[in-house]
C-alpha atoms as a PDB file:
ATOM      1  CA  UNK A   1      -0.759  15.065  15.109  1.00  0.00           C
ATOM      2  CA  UNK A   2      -1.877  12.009  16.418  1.00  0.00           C
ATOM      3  CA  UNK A   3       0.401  11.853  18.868  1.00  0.00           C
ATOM      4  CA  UNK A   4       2.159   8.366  17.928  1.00  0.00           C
ATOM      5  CA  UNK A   5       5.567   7.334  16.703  1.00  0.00           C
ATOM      6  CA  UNK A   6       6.008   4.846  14.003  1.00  0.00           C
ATOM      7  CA  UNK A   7       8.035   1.645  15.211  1.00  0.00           C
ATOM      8  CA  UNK A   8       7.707  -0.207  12.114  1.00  0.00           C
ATOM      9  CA  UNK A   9       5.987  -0.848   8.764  1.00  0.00           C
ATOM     10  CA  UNK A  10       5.389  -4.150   6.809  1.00  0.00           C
ATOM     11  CA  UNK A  11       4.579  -3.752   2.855  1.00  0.00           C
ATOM     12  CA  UNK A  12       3.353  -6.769   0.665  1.00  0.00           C
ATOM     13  CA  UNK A  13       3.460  -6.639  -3.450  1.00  0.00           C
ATOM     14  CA  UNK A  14       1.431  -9.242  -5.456  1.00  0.00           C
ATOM     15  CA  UNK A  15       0.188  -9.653  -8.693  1.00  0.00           C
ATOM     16  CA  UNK A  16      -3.382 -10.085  -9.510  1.00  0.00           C
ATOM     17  CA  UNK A  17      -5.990  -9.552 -12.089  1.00  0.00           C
ATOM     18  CA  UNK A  18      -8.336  -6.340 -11.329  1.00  0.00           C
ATOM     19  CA  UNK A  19     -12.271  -7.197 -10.244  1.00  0.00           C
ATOM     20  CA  UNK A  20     -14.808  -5.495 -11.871  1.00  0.00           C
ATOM     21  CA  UNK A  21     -15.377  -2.515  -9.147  1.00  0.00           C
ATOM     22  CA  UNK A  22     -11.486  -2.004  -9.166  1.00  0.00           C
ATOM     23  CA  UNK A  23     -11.097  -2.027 -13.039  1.00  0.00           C
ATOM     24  CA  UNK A  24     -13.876   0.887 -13.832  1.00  0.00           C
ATOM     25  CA  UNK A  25     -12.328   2.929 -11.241  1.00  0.00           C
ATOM     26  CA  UNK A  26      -8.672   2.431 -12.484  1.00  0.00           C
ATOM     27  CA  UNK A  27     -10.401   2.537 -16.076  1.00  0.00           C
ATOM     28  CA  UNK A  28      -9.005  -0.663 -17.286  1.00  0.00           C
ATOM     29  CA  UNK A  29     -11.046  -3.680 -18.591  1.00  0.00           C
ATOM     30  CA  UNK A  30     -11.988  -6.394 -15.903  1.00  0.00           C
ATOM     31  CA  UNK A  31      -9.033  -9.007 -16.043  1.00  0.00           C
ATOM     32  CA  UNK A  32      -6.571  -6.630 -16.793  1.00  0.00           C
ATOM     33  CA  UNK A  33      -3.309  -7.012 -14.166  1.00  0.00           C
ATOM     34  CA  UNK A  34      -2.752  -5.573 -11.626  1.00  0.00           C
ATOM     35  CA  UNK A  35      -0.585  -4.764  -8.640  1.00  0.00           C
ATOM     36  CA  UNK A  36      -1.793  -4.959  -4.801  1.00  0.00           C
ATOM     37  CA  UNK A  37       0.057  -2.905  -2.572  1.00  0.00           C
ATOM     38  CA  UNK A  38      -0.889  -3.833   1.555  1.00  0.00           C
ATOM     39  CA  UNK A  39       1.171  -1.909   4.437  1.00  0.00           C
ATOM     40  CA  UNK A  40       0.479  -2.068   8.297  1.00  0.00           C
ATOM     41  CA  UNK A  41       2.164   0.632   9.849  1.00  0.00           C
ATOM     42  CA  UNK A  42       2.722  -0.582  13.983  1.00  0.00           C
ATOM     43  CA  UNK A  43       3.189   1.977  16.771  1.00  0.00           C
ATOM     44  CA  UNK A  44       6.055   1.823  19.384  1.00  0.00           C
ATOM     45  CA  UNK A  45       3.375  -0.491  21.651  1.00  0.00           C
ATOM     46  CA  UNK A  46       3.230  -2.813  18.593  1.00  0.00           C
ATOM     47  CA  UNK A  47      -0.336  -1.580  17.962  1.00  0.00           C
ATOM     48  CA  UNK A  48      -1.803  -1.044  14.344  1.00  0.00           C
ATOM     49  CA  UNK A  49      -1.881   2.600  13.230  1.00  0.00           C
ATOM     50  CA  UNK A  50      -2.300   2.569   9.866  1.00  0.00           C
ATOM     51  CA  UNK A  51      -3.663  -0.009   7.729  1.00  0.00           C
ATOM     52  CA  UNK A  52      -3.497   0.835   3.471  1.00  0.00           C
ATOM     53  CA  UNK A  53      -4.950  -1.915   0.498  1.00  0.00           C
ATOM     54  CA  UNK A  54      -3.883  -0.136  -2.660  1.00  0.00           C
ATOM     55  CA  UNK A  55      -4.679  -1.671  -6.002  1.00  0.00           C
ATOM     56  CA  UNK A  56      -2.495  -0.498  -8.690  1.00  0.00           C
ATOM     57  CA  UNK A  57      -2.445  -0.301 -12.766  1.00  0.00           C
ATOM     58  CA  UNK A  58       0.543  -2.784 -13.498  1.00  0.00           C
ATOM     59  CA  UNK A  59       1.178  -0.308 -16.731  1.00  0.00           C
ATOM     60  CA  UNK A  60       1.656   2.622 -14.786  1.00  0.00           C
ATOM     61  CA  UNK A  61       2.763   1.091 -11.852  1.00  0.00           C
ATOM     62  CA  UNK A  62       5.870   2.997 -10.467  1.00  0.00           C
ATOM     63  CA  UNK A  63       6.857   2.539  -6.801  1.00  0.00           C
ATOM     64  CA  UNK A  64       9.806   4.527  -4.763  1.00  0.00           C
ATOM     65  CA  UNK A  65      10.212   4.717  -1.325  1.00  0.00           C
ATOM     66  CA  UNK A  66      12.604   6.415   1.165  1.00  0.00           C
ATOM     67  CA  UNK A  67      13.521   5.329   4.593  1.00  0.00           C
ATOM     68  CA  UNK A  68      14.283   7.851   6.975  1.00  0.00           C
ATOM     69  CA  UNK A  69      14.795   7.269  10.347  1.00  0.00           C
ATOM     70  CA  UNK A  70      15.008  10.195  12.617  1.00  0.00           C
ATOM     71  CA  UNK A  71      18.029  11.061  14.439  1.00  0.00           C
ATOM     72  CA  UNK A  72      15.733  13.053  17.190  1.00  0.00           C
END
């Protein structure tokens, strides 16, 4: 626990086409598509908590989210 609460999160999508470090870890050929995934997460003093890049495989991409917002 790191002792912070989550005020809000921004998430981006975009296509792309993979680079070559990205495609042999995600085992695709270099060019292949992609999807790009980027999320800040901001703390209640509009700080940056959590920063994620996330490069996905565009045919196995599947994406689902929940929003909960606690009633504590």
């Amino acid at each position: 626990n790191f002792n912070q609460i989550v005020r809000l999160a921004d998430e981006e999508f975009y296509a792309s086409i993979v680079q070559k470090e990205d495609s042999e870890l995600l085992n695709i050929p270099e060019g292949s598509p992609v999807l790009h995934l980027v999320r800040s997460t901001y703390n209640l003093e509009n700080e940056v908590i959590e920063f994620t890049l996330s490069v996905a495989r565009a045919d196995k991409f599947h994406y689902k989210i929940r929003h909960l917002r606690s009633t504590n």
